[in-house]
Protein backbone atom coordinates (compact mmCIF):
# COMPACT_ATOMS: atom_id res chain seq x y z
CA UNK A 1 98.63 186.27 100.57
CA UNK A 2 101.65 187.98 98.64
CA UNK A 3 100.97 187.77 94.56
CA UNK A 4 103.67 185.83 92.36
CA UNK A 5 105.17 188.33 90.40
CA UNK A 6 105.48 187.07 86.81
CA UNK A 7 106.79 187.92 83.52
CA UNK A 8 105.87 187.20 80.17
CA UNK A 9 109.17 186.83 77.31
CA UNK A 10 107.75 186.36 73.58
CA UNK A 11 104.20 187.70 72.77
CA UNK A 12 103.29 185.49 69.66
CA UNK A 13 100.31 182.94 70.39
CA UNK A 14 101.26 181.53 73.09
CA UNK A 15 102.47 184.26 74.58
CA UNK A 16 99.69 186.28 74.90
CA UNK A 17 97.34 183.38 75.74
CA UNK A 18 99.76 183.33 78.89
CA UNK A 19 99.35 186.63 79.86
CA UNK A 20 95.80 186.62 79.30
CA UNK A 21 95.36 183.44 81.77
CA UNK A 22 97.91 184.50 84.00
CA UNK A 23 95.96 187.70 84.47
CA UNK A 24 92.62 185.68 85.48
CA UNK A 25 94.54 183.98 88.07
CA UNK A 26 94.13 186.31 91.45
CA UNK A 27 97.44 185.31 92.89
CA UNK A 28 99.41 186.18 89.86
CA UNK A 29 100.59 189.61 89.23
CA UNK A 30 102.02 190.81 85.51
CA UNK A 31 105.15 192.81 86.19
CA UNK A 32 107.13 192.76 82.65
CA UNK A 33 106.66 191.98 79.36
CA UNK A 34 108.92 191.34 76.60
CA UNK A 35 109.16 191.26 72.95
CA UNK A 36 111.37 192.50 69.36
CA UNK A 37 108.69 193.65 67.25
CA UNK A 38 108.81 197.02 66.98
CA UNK A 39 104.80 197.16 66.27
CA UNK A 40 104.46 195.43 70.08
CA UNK A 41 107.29 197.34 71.37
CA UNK A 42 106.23 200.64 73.66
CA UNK A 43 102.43 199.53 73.79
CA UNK A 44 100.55 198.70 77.14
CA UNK A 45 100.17 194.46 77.00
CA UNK A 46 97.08 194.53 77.42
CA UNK A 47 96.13 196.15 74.00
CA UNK A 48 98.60 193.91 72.30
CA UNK A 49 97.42 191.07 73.44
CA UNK A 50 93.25 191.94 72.83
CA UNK A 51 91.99 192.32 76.07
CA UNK A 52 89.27 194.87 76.13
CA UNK A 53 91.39 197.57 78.90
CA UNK A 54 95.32 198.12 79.79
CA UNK A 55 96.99 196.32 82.01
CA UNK A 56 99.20 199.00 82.98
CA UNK A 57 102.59 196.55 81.72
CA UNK A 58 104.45 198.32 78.97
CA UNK A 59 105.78 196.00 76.72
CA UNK A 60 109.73 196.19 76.70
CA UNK A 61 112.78 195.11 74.50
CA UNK A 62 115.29 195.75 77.01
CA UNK A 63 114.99 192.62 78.93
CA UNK A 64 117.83 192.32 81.50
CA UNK A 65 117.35 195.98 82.51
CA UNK A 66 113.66 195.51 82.51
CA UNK A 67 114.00 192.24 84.74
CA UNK A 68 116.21 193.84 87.20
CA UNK A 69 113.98 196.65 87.89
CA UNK A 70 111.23 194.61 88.21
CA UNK A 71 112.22 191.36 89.95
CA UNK A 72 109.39 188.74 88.95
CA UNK A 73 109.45 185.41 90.89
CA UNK A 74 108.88 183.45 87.45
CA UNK A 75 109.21 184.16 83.40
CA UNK A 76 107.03 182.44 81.43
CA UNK A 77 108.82 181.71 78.39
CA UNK A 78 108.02 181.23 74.56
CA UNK A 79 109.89 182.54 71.50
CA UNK A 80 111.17 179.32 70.25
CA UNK A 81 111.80 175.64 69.43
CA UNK A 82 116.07 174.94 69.37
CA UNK A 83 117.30 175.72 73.36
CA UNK A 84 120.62 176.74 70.66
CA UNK A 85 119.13 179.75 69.94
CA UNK A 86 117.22 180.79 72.89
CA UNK A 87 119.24 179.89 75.77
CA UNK A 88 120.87 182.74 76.16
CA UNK A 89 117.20 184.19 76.91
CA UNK A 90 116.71 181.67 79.48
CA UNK A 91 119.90 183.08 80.92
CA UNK A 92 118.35 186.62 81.52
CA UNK A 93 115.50 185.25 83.45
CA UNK A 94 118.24 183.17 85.70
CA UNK A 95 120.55 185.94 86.47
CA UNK A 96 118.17 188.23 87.98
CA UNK A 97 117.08 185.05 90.56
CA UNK A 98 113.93 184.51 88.57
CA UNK A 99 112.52 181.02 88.18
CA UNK A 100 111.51 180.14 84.17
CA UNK A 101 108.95 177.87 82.40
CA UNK A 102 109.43 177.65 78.52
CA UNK A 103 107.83 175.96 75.78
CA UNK A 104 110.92 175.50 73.89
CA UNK A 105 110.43 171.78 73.11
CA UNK A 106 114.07 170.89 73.03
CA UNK A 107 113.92 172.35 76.65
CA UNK A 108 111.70 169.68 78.04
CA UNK A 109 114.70 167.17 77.31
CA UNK A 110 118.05 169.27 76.80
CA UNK A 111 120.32 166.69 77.45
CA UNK A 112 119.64 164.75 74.32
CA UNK A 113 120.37 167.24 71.82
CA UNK A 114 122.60 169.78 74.15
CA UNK A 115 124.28 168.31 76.55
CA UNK A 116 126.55 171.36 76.72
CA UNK A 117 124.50 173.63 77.13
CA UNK A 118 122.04 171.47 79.65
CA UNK A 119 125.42 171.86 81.64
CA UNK A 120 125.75 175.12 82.00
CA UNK A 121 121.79 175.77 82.66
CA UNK A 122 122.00 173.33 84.90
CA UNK A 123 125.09 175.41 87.14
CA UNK A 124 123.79 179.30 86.54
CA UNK A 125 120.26 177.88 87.99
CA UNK A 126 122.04 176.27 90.51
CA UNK A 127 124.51 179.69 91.20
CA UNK A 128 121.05 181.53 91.27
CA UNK A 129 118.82 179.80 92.90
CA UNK A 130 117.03 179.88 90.07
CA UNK A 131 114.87 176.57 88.52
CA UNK A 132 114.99 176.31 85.11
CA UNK A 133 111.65 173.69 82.92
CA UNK A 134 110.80 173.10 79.45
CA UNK A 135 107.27 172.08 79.07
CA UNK A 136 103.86 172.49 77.21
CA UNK A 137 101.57 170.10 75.89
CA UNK A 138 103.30 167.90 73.65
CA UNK A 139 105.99 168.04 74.12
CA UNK A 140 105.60 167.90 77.91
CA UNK A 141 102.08 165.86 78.98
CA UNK A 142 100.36 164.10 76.39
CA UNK A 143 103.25 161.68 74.47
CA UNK A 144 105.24 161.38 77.92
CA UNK A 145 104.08 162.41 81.39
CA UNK A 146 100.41 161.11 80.92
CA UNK A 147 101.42 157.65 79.23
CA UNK A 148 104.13 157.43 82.06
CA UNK A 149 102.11 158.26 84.74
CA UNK A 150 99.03 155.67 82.86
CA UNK A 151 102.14 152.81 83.83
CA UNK A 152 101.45 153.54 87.43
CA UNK A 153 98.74 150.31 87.42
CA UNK A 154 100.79 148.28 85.83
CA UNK A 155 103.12 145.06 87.22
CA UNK A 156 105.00 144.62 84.10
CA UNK A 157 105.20 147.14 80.88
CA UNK A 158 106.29 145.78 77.38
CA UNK A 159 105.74 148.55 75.25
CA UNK A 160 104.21 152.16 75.02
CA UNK A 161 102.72 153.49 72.29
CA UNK A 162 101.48 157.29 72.33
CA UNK A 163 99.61 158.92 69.42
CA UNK A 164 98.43 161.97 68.68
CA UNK A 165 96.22 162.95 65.41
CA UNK A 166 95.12 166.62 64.77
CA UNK A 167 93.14 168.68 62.40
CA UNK A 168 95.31 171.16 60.98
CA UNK A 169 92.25 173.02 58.95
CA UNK A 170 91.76 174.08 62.99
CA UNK A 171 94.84 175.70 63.39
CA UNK A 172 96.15 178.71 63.12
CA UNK A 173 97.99 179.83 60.50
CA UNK A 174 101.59 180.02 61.94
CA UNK A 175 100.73 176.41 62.55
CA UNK A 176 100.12 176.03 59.74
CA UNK A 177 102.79 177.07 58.04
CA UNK A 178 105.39 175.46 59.72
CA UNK A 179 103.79 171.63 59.02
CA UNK A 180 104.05 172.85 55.11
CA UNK A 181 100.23 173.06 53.81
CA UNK A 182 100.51 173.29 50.33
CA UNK A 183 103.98 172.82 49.32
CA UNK A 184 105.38 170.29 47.16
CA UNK A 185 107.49 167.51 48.35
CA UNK A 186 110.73 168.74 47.22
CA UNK A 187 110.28 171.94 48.68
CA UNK A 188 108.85 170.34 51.80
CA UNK A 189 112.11 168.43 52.46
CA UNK A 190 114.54 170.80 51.57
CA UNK A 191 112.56 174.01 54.10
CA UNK A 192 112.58 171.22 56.75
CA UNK A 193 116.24 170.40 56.03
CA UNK A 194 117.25 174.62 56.15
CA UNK A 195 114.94 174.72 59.29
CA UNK A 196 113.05 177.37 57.38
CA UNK A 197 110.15 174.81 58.71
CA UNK A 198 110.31 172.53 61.89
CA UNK A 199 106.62 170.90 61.59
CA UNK A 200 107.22 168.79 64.93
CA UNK A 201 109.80 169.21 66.82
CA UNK A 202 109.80 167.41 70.23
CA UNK A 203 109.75 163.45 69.51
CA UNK A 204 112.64 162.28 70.53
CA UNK A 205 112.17 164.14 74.15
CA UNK A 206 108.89 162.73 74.66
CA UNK A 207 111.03 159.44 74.29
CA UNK A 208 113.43 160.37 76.13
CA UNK A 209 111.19 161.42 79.17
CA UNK A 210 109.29 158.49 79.13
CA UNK A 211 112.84 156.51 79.49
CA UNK A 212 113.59 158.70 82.31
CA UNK A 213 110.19 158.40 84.15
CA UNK A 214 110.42 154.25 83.45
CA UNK A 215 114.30 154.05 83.94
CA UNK A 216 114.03 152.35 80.47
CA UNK A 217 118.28 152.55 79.94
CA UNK A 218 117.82 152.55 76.19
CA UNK A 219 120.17 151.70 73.60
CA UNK A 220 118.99 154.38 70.95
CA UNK A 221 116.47 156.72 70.14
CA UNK A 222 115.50 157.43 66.58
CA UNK A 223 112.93 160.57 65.40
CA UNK A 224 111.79 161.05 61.50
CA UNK A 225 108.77 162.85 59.98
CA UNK A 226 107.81 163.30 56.58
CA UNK A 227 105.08 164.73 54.40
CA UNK A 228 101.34 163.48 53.69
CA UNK A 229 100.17 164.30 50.09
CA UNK A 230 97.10 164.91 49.08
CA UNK A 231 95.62 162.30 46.59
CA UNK A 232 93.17 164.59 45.51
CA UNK A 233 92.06 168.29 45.84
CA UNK A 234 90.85 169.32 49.10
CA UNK A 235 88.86 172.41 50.42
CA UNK A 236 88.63 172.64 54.06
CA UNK A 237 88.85 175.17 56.94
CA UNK A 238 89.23 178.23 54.06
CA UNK A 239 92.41 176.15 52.95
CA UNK A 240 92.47 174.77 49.53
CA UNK A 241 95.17 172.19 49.06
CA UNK A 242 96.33 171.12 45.63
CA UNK A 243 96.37 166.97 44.29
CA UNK A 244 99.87 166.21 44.94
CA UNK A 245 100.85 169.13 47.59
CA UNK A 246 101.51 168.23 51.23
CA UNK A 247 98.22 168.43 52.95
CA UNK A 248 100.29 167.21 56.50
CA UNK A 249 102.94 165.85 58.45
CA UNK A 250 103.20 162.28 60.05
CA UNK A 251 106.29 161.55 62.30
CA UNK A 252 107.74 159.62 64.83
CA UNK A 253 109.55 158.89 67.84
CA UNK A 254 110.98 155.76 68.83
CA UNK A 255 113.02 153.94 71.76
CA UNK A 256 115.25 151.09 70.93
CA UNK A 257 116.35 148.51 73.59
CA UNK A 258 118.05 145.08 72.22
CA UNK A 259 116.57 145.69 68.80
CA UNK A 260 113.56 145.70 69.92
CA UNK A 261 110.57 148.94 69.89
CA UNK A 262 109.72 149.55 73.76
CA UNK A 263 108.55 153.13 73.27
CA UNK A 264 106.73 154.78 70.03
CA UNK A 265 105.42 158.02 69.28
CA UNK A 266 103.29 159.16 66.98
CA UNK A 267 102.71 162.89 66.03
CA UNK A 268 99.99 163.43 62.68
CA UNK A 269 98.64 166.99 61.50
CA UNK A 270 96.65 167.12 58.80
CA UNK A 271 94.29 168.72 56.92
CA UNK A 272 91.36 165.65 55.49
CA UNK A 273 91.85 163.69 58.74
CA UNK A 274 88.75 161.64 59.47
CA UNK A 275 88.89 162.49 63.19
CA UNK A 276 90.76 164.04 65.95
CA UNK A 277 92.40 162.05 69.03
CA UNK A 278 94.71 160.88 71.46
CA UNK A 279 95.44 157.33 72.22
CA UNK A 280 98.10 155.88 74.81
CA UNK A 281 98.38 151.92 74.23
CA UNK A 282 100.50 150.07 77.63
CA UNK A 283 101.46 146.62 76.31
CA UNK A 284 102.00 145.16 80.10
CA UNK A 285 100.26 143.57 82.82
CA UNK A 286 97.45 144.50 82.89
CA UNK A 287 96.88 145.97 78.94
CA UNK A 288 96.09 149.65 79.00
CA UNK A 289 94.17 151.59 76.45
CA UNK A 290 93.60 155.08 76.62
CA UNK A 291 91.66 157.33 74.25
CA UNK A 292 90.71 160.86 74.01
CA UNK A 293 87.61 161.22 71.23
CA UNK A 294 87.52 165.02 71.39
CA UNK A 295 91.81 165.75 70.38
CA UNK A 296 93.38 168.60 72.68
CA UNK A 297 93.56 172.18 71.77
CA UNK A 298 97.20 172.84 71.48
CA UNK A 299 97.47 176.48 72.26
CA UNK A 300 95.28 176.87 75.72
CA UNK A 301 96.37 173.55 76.92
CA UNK A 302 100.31 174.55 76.23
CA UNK A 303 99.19 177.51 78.26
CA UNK A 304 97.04 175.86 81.11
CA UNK A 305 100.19 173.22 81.30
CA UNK A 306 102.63 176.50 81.64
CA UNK A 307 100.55 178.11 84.12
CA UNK A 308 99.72 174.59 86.32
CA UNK A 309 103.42 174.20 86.69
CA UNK A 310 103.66 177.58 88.25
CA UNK A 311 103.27 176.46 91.88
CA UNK A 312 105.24 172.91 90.82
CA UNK A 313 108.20 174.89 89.67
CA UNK A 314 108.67 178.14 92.52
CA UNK A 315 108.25 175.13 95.21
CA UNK A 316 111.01 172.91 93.47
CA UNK A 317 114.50 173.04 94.26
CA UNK A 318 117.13 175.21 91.91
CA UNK A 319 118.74 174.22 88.99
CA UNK A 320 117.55 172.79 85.47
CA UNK A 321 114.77 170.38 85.86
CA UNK A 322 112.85 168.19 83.69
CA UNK A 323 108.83 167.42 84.31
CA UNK A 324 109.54 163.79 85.33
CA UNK A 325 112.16 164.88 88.25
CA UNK A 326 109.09 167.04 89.90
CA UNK A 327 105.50 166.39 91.31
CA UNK A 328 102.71 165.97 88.88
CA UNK A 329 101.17 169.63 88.33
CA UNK A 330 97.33 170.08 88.48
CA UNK A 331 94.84 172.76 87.79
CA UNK A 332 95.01 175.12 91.49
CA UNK A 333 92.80 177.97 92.57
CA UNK A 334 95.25 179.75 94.59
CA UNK A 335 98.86 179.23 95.35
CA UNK A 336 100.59 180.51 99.05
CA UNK A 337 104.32 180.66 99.04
C-alpha cells in the first residue's frame, strides 16, 4: 500500500494539529511544510509543531519550488478566512497537480462572495487535474452538512434551524481575540468593519450549502453578527472582562424564500454562557430535534473533518468542489488508492 504524500501550508493552530494527526495516520506521509514566520522558517516540523522528535520535514517559505520538488498528492490548507487573499495559495498547490483541502471558510461556498474567482479555481483544477474543497467544522459539518444530511428522514421540510453556542473562556487566545473579548462596542464595530477582527466568518455559506444540498432556490441570503456585553464584571477562564465590554459575539445566517425564513443559523461565543451545545431543529414531516449536550471542540474536529475528507477528496473528480457535491466523509483506518 503506497503512502499519500501530503503537505501542510500555514502552521498556526490548525496547522500543526494537522500535521500532528496526519502523522498518526500510517498511510499518510509528510513531504513539505510551509510557512512566513521567520521563527518557523528553517526548523524541522516536528519541533515547531511540539512533538517530542523530528520529523525529518524542514519547514519552507519557498512554496512552489518546494512543491515541485516534492510532489505531494494533497495540501492541507490553513492560513486564512477571505479566498481574496489566499487564493493565489490555493493556486500553488493546483499547479504542481496536487489536490487541496482548506479551512478558508469563504472556500466552503466561493460562489457567493467570489464568483470570479470560484471561476477560475474551478478551470486551473480542472486544467490540472487537480480538486480543489473548503471545509472544517463550521463552516463545513455542523450548521450545513449534518442538518442537511438530518433531512434525509424527512417527507416534507419547512424550516431548518442550526445553532451553535460555545464557551469562549475555552478557547485559545487567537480565538479569542478575533470575537473581541474585552473591547468596547465602538471599537468592536469599527475592528470588525476594517477586518482587523472577523469573529465568525462563514454564515452565509453554511446557508448557502444547505440550499444547495436541499435545492432550496432561494430568493436572498442575509448574514449579521454583533457584540454581547457584559452586564456585569466577569472572571472566568484567567479572562477578566469589564461591565460594559464585549464579553462575545452572537450572529446569524439566514435564507429567505417568498418572505419567508426557511433556513437560520445561529453562531454564539461567549465568555458567561450557561452551557455549551449544538442543536439542529427540522420543522417538516416528521419534526426533528437534534442536540449535542457536550459542544464540539473546534480545533481537533476542524482537523479530524480536514483529514476525513482526505480519501473523499483524492477519489473525487477534478475541479473546485463543494462538500455537498461529494460523498459524506467518515473517520477511516486506512485508505488504498
Amino acid at each position: 500500500m503506497r503512502s499519500i504524500k501530503f503537505a501542510v501550508y500555514g502552521l498556526g493552530p490548525i496547522g500543526s494539529l494537522i500535521v500532528k494527526y496526519g502523522l498518526e495516520r500510517s498511510w499518510m506521509e509528510l513531504v513539505a511544510a510551509f510557512d512566513i514566520d521567520p521563527l518557523k522558517v528553517g526548523r524541522d516540523v516536528g519541533e515547531v509543531v511540539g512533538l517530542d522528535e523530528k520529523v525529518g520535514v524542514i519547514v519552507e517559505k519557498n512554496v512552489k519550488e518546494v512543491l515541485d520538488k516534492t510532489r505531494p498528492d494533497i495540501v492541507l490548507h490553513a492560513t486564512g478566512s477571505y479566498l481574496d487573499k489566499i487564493y493565489t495559495q490555493i493556486l500553488d498547490a493546483v499547479k504542481v497537480g496536487a489536490d487541496i483541502i482548506s479551512t478558508c471558510e469563504t472556500l466552503s461556498y466561493p460562489y457567493y462572495r467570489y464568483p470570479e474567482i470560484s471561476k477560475k479555481l474551478d478551470e486551473e483544477a480542472k486544467k490540472n487535474s487537480s480538486t480543489i474543497l473548503g471545509t472544517g467544522i463550521n463552516p463545513g459539518f455542523l450548521l450545513d452538512l449534518l442538518p442537511a444530511v438530518m433531512t434525509t428522514p424527512c417527507l416534507k421540510v419547512e424550516k431548518i434551524i442550526a445553532r451553535r453556542i460555545i464557551d469562549a473562556s475555552k478557547r485559545r487566545e487567537s480565538f479569542r481575540k478575533k470575537i473581541g473579548l474585552g473591547l468596547d462596542k465602538k471599537m468592536f464595530d469599527e475592528k470588525i468593519k476594517s477586518g482587523e477582527i472577523t469573529a465568525h466568518v462563514g454564515y452565509a455559506e453554511s446557508v448557502c450549502l444547505i440550499s444547495h444540498a436541499l435545492r432550496l432556490k432561494l430568493d436572498s441570503v442575509k448574514e449579521y453578527q454583533e457584540a454581547i456585553i457584559a452586564e456585569k464584571e466577569i472572571e472566568l477562564g484567567g479572562i477578566k472582562i469589564n461591565s460594559g465590554k464585549v464579553r462575545g459575539v452572537r450572529g446569524f445566517g439566514i435564507g429567505l424564500k417568498n418572505g419567508e425564513e426557511i433556513v437560520k443559523i445561529e453562531f454564539t461565543a461567549a465568555v458567561g454562557i450557561e452551557e455549551e451545545f449544538e442543536e439542529i431543529i427540522i420543522e417538516g414531516l416528521p419534526k426533528l430535534v437534534w442536540r449535542n449536550l457536550n459542544g464540539t471542540p473546534g480545533d481537533t474536529a476542524t482537523v479530524a473533518v480536514v483529514l476525513n475528507y482526505v480519501p473523499v477528496v483524492l477519489e473525487s473528480e477534478p475541479g473546485l468542489k463543494i462538500i455537498t457535491q461529494l460523498k459524506p466523509p467518515s473517520y477511516c483506518t486506512y485508505f488504498e488508492q
